[in-house]
N, C-alpha and C. Protein backbone atom coordinates (compact mmCIF):
# COMPACT_ATOMS: atom_id res chain seq x y z
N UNK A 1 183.96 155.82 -157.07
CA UNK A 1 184.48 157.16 -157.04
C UNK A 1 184.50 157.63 -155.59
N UNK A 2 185.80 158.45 -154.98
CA UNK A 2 185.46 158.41 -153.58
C UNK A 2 185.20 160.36 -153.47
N UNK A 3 184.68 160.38 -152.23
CA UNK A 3 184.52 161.67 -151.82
C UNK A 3 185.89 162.56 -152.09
N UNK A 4 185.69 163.97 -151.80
CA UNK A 4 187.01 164.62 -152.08
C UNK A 4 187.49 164.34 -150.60
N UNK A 5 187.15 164.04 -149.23
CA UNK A 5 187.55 163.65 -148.28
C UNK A 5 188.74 162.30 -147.72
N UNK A 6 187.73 161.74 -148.63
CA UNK A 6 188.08 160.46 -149.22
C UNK A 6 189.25 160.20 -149.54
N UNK A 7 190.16 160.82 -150.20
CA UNK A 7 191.06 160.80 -151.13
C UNK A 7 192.55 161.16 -150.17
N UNK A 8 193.38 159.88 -151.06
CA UNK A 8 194.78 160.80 -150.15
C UNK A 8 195.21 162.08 -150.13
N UNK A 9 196.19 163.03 -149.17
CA UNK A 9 196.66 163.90 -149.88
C UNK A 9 197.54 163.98 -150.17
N UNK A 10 197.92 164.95 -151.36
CA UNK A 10 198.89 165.18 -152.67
C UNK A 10 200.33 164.44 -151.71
N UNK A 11 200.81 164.83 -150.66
CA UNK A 11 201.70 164.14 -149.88
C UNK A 11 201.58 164.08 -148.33
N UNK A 12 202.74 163.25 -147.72
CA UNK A 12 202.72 162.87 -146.49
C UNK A 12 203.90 163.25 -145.66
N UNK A 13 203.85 164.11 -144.54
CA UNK A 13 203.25 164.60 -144.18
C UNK A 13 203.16 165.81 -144.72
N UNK A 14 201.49 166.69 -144.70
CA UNK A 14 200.93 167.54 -145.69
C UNK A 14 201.64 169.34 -145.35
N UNK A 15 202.34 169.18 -144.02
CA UNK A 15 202.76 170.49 -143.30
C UNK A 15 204.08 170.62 -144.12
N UNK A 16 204.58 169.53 -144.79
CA UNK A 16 205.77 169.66 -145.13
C UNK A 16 206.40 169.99 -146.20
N UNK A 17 206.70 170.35 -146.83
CA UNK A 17 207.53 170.60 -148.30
C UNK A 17 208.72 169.31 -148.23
N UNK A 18 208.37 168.79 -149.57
CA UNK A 18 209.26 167.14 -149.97
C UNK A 18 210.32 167.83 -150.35
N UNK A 19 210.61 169.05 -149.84
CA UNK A 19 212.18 169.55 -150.05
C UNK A 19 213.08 169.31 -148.78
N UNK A 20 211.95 169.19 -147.79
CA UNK A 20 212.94 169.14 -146.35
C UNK A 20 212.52 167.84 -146.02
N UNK A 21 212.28 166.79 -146.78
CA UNK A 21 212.33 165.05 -146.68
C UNK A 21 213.71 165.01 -146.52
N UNK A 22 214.19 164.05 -145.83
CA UNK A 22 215.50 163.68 -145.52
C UNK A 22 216.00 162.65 -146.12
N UNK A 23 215.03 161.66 -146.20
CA UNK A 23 215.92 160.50 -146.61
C UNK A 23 216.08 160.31 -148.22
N UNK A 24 216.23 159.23 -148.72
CA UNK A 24 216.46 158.87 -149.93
C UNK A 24 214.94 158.90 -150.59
N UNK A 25 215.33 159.61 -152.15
CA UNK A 25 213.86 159.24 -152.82
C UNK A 25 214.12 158.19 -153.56
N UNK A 26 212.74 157.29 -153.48
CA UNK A 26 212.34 156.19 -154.76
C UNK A 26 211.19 156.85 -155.83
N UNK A 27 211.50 156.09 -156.30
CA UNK A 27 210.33 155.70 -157.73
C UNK A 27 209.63 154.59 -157.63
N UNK A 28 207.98 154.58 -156.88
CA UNK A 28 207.28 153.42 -157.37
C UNK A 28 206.52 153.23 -158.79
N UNK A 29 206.55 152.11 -159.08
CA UNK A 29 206.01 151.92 -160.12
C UNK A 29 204.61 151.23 -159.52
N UNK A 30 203.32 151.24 -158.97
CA UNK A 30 202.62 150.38 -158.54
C UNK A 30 201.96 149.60 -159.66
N UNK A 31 201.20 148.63 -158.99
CA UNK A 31 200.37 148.02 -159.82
C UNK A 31 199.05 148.81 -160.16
N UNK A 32 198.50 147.99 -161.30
CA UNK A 32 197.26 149.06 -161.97
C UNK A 32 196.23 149.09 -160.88
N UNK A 33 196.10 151.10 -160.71
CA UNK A 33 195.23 151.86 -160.10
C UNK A 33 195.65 151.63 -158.88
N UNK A 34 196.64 151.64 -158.07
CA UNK A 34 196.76 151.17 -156.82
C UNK A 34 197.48 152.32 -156.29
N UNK A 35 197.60 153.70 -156.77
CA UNK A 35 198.22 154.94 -156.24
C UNK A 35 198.02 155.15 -155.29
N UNK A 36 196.21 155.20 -155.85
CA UNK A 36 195.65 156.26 -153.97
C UNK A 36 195.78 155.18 -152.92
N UNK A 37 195.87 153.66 -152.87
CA UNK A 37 195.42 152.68 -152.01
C UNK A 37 197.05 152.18 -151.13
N UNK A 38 198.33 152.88 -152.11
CA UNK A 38 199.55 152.86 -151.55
C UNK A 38 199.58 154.09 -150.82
N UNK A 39 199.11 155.29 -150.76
CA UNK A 39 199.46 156.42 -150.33
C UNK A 39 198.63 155.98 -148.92
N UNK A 40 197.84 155.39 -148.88
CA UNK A 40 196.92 155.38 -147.52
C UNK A 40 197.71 154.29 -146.57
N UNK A 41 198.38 153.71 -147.51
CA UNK A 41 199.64 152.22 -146.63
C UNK A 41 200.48 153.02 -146.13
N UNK A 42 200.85 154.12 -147.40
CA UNK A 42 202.00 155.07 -146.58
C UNK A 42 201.86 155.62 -145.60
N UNK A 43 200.79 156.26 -145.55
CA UNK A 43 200.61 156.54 -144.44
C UNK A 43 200.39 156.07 -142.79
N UNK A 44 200.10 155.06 -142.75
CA UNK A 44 199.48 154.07 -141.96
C UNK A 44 200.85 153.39 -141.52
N UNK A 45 201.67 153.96 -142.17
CA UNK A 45 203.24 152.97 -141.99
C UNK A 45 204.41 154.17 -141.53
N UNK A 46 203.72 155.40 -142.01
CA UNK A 46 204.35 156.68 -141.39
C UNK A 46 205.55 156.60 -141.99
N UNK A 47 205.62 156.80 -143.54
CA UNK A 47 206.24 157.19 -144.56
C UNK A 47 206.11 158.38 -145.31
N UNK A 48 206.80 158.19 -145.57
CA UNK A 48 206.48 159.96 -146.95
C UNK A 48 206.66 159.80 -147.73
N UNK A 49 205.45 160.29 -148.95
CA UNK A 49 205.42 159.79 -150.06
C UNK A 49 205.09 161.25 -150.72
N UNK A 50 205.01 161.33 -152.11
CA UNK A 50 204.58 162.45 -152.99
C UNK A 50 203.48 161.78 -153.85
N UNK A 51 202.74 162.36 -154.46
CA UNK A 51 201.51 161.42 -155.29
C UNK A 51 200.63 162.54 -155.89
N UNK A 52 201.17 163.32 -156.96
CA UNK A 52 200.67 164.30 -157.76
C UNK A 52 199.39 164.11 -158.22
N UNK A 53 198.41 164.83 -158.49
CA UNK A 53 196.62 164.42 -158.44
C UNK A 53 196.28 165.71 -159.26
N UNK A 54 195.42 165.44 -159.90
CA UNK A 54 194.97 166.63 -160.99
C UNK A 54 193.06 165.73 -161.13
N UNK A 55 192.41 166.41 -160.96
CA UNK A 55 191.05 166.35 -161.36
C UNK A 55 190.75 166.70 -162.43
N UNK A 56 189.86 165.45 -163.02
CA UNK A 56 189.47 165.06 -164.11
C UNK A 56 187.80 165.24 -164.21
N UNK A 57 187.66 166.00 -164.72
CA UNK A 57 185.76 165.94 -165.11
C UNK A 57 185.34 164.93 -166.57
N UNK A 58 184.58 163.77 -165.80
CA UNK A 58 183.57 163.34 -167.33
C UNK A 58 182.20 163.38 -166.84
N UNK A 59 181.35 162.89 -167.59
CA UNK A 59 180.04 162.79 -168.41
C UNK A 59 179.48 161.47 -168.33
N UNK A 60 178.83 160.74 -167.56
CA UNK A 60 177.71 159.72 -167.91
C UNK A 60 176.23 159.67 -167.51
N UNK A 61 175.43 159.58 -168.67
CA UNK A 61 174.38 159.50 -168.72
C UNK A 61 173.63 160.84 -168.33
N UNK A 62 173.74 161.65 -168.64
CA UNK A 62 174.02 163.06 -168.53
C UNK A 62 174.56 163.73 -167.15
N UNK A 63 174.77 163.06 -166.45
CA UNK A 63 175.45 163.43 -165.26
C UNK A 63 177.06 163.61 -165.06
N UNK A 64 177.39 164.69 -164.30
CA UNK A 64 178.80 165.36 -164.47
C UNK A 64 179.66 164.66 -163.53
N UNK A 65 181.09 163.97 -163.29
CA UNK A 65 181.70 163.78 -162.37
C UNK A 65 182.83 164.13 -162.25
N UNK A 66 182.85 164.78 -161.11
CA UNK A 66 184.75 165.23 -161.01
C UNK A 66 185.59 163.70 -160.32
N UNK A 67 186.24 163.44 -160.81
CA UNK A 67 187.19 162.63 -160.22
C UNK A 67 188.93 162.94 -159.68
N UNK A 68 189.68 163.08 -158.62
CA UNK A 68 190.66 163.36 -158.18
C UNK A 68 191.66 161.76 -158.76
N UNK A 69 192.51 162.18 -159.42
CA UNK A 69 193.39 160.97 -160.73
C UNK A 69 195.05 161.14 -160.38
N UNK A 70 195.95 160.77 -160.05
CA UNK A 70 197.36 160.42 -160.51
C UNK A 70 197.53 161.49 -161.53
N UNK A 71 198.55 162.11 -161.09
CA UNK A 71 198.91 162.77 -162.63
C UNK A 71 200.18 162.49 -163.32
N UNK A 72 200.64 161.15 -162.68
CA UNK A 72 201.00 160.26 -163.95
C UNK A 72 200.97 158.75 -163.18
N UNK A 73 199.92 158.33 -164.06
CA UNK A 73 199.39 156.93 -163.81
C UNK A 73 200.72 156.10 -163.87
N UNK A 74 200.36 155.23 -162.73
CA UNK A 74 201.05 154.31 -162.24
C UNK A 74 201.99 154.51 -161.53
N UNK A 75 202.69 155.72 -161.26
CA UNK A 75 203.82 155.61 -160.40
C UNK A 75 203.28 157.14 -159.43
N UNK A 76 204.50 157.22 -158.16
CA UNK A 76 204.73 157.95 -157.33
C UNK A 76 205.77 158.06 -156.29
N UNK A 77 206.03 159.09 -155.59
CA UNK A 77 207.01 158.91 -154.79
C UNK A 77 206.90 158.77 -153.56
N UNK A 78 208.47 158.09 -152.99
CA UNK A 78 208.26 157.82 -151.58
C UNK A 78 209.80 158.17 -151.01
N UNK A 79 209.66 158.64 -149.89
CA UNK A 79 211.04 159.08 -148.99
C UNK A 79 211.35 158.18 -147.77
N UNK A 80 212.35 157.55 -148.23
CA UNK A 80 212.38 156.60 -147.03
C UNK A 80 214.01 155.75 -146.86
N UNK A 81 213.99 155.45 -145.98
CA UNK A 81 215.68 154.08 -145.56
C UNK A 81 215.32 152.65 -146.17
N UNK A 82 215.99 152.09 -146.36
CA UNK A 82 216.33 150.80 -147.15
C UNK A 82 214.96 149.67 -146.15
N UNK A 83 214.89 149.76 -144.80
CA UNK A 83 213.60 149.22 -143.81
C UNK A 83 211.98 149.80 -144.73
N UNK A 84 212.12 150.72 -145.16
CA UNK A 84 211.09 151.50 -145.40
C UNK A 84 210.46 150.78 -146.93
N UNK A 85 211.48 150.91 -148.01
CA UNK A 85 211.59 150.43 -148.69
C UNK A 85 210.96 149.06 -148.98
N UNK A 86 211.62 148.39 -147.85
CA UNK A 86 210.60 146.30 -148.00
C UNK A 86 209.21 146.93 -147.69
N UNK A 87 209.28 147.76 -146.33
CA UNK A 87 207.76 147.63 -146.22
C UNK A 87 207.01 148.03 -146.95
N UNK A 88 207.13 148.83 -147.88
CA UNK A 88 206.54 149.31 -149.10
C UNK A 88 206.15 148.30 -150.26
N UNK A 89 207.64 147.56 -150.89
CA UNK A 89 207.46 146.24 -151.24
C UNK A 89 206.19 145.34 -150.63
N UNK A 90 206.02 145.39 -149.59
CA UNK A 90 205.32 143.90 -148.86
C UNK A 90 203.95 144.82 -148.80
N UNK A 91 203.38 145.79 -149.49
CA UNK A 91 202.11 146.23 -149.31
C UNK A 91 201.48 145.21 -150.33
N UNK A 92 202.21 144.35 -151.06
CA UNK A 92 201.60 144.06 -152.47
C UNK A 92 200.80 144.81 -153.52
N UNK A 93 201.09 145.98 -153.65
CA UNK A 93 200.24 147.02 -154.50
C UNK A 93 201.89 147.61 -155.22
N UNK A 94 202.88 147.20 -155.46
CA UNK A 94 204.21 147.35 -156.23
C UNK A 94 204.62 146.66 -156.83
N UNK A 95 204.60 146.92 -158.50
CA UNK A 95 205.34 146.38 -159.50
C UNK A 95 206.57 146.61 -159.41
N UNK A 96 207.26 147.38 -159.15
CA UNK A 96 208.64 147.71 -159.12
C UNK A 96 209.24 149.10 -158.31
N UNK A 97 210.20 149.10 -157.85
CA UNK A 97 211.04 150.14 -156.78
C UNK A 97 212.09 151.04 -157.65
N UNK A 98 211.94 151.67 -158.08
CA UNK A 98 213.31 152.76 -158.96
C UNK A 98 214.11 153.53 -158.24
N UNK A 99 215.34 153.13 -158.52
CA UNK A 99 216.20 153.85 -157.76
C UNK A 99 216.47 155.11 -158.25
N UNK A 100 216.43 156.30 -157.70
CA UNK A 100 216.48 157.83 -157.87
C UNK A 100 218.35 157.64 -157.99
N UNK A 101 218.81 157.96 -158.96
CA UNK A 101 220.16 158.08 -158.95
C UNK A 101 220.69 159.37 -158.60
N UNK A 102 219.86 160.43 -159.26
CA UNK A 102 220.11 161.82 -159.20
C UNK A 102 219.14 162.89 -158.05
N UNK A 103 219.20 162.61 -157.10
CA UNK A 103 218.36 162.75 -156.26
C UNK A 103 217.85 164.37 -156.39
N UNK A 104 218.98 165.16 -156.53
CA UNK A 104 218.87 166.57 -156.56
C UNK A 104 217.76 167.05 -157.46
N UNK A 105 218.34 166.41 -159.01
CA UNK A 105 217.57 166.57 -160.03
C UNK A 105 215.80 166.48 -159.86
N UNK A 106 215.54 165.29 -159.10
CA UNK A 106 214.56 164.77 -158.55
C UNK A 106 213.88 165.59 -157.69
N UNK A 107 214.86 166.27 -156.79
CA UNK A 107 213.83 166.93 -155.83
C UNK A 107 213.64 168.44 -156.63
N UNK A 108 214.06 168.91 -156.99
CA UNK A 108 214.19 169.84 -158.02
C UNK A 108 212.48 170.24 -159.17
N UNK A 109 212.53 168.74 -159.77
CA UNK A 109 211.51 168.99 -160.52
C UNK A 109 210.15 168.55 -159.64
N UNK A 110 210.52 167.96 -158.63
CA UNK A 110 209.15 167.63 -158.08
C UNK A 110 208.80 169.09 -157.38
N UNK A 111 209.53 169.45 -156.77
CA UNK A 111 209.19 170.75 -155.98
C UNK A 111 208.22 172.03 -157.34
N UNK A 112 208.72 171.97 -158.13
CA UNK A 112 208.46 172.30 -159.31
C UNK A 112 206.40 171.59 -159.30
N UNK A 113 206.45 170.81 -159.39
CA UNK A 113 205.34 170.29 -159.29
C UNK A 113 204.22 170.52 -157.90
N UNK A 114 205.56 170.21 -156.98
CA UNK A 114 204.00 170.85 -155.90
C UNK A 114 204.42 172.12 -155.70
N UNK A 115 204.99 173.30 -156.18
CA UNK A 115 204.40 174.53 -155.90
C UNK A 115 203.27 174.83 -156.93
N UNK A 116 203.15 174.26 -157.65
CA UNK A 116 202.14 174.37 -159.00
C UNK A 116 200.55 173.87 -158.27
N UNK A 117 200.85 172.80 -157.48
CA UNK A 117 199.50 172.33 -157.13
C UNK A 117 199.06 173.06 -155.84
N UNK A 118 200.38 173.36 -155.23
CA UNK A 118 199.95 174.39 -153.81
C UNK A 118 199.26 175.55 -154.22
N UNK A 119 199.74 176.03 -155.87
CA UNK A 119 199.62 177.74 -155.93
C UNK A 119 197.93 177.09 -156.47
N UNK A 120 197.25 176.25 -156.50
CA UNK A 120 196.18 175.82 -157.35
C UNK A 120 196.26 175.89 -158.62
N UNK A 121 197.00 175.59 -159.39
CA UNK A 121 197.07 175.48 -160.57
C UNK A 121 196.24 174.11 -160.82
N UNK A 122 196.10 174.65 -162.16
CA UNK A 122 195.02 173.04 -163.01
C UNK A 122 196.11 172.27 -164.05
N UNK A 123 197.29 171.38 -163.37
CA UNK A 123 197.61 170.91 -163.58
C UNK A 123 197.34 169.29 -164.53
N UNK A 124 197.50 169.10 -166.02
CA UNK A 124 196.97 167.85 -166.57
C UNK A 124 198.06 167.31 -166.88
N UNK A 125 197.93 165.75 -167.14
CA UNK A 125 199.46 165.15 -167.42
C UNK A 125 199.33 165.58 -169.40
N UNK A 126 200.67 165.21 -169.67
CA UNK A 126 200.75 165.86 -171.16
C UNK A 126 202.20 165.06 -171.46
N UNK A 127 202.45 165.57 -172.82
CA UNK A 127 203.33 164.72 -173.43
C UNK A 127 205.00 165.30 -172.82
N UNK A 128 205.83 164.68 -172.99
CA UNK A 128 207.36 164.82 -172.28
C UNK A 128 207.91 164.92 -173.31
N UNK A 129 208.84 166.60 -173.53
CA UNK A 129 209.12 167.43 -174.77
C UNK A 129 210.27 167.96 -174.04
N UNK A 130 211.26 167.11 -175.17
CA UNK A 130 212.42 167.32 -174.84
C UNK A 130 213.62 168.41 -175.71
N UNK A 131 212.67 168.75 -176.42
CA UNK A 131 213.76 170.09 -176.67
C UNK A 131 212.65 171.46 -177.42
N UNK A 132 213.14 172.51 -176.89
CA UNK A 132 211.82 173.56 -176.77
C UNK A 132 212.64 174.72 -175.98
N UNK A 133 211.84 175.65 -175.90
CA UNK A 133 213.00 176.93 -174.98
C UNK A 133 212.05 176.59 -173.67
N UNK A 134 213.60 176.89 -172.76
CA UNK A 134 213.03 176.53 -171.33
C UNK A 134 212.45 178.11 -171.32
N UNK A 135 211.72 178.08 -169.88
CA UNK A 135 211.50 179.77 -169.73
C UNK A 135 211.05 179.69 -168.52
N UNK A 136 211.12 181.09 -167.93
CA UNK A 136 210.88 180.90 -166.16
C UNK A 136 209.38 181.75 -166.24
N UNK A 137 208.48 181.57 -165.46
CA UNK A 137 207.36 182.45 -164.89
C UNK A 137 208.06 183.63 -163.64
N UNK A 138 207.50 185.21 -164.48
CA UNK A 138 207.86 186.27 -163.65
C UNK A 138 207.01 186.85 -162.86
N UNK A 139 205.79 186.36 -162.51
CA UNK A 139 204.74 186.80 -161.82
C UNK A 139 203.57 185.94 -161.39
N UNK A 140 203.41 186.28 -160.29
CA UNK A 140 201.76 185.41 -160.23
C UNK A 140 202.42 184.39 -158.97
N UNK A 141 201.49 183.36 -158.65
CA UNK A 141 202.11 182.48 -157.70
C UNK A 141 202.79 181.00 -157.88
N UNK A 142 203.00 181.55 -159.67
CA UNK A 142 203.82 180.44 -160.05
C UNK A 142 205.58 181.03 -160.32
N UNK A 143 205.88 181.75 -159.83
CA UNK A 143 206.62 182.44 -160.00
C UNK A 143 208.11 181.37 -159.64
N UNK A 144 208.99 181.86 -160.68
CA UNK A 144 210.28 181.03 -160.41
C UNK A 144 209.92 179.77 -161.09
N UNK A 145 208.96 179.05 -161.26
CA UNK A 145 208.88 177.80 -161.94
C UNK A 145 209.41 177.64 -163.94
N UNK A 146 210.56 176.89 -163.83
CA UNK A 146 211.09 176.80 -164.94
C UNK A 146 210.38 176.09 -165.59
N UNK A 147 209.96 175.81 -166.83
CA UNK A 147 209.68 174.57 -168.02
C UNK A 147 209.75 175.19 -169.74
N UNK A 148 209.50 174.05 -170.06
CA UNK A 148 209.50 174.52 -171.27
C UNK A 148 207.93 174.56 -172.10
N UNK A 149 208.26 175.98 -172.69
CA UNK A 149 207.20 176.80 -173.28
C UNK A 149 206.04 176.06 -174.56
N UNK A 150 205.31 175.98 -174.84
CA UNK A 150 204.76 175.33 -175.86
C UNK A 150 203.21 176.61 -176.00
N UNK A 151 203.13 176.68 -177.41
CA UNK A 151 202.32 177.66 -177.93
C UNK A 151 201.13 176.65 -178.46
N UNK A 152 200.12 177.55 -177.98
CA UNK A 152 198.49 176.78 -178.04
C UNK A 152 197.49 177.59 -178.74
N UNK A 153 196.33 177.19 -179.07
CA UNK A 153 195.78 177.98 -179.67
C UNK A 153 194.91 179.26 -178.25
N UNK A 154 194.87 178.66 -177.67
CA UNK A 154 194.03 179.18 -176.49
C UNK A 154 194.98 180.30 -175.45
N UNK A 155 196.72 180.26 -175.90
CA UNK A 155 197.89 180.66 -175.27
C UNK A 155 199.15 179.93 -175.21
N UNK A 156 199.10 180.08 -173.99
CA UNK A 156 200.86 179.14 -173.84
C UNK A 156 200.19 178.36 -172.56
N UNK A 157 201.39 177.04 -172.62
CA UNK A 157 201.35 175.98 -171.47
C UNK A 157 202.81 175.83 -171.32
N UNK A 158 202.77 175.61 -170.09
CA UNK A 158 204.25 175.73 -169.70
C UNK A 158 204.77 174.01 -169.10
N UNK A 159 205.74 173.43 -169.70
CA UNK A 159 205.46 171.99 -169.47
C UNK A 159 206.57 171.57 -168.67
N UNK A 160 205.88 170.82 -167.23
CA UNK A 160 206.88 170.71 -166.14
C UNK A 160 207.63 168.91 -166.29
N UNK A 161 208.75 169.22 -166.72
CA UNK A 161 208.83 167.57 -167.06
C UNK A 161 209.60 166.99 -165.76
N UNK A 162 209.54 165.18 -165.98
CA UNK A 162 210.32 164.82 -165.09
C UNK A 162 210.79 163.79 -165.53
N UNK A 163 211.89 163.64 -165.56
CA UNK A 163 212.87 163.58 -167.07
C UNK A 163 213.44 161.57 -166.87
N UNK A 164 212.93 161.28 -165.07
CA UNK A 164 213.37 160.07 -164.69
C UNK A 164 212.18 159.25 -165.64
N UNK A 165 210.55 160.05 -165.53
CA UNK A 165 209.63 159.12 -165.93
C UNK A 165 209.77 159.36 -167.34
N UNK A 166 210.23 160.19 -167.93
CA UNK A 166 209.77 160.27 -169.19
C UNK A 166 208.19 161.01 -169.40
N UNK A 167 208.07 161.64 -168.47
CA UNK A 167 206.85 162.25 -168.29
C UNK A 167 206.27 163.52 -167.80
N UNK A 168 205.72 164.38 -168.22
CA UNK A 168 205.57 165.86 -168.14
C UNK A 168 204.20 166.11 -167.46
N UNK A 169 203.84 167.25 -166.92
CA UNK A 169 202.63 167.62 -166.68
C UNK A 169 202.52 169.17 -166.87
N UNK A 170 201.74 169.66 -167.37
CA UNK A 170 201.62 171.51 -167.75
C UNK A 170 200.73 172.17 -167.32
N UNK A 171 200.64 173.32 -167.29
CA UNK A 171 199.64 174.26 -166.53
C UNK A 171 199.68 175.30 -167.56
N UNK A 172 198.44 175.56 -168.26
CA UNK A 172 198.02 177.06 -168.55
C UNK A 172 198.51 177.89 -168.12
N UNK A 173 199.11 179.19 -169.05
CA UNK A 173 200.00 180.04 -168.50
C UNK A 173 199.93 181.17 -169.13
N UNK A 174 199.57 182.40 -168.84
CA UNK A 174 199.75 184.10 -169.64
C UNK A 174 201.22 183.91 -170.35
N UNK A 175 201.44 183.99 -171.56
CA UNK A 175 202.29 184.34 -172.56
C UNK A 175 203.08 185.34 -171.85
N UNK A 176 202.49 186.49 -171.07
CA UNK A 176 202.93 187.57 -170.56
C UNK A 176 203.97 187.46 -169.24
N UNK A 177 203.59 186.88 -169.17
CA UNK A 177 204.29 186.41 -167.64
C UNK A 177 205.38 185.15 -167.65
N UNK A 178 206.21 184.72 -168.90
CA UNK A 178 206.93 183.85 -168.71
C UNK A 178 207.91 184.72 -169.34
N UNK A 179 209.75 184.63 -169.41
CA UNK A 179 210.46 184.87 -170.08
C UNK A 179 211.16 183.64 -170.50
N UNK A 180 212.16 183.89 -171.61
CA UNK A 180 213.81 182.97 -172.00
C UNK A 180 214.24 183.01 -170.78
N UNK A 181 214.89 181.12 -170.56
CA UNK A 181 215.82 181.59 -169.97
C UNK A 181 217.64 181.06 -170.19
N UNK A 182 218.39 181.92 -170.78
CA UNK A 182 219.51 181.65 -170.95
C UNK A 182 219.92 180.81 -170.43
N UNK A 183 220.81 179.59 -171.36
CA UNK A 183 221.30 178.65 -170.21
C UNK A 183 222.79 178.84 -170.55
């Protein structure tokens, strides 16, 4: 388990918003558990990558541990030219390279994702729900973030999908503070 120091951060470089990345996005698929250990190649290779992280608390032996986790295991992103690309390949920590077809779409929902982790939200990965009323947040510092609504016993969660992985992540959300939003 590493320190919270320890740990990559959420992206590279950290001053930046992956909205004003320039180049082309991929889709890695890495090999098992090898997220945080590609993000530190990325770096070291002076790439830009995205690598969503949500902390996880368990329990052994009566002792408590927070752990900093992928918030969706096995893959992450990287911004880079076709050069960038092999070298990524040749870290040996990649099962496979996905080509972003829809790039917009892509940067779209990721941005979606790190204003959620910037505003500190407690972001967990969750199931990818594909038909539901979308709805926007009208207040707070999640504000403007679209997803779709899902009713809980505890409230509402608002579920940020990303529609390339087949995979969603949600954040706890005041009922009060989301509306419809007409499409």
């Amino acid at each position: 388990m590493l320190k919270k120091s320890e740990n990559p951060l959420i992206s590279w470089p950290a001053e930046m918003s992956i909205k004003n990345f320039s180049d082309q996005w991929f889709l890695v698929h890495t090999k098992s558990r090898n997220e945080k250990a590609l993000a530190w190649d990325l770096v070291s290779k002076e790439i830009n990558y995205f690598l969503p992280m949500c902390w996880k608390t368990s329990h052994s032996k009566g002792r408590k541990f927070k752990s900093l986790l992928p918030l969706f295991t096995g893959y992450m992103f990287f911004n880079g030219n076709e050069n960038q690309r092999v070298k990524v390949l040749r870290t040996n920590r990649v099962a496979n390279i996905i080509e972003v077809r829809d790039q917009q779409q892509l940067i779209k929902e990721l941005s979606e994702i790190e204003q959620a982790l910037k505003a500190g939200a407690d972001l967990k990965p969750d199931k990818y729900i594909k038909a539901g009323q979308l709805c926007q947040v009208t207040a707070g510092p999640l504000i403007g973030l679209k997803g779709i609504a899902q009713v809980t016993t505890s409230g509402a969660r608002l579920m940020l999908n990303i529609d390339m992985l087949g995979q969603a992540a949600s954040v706890e959300i005041d009922s009060d503070i989301i509306e419809l939003v007409e499409e």
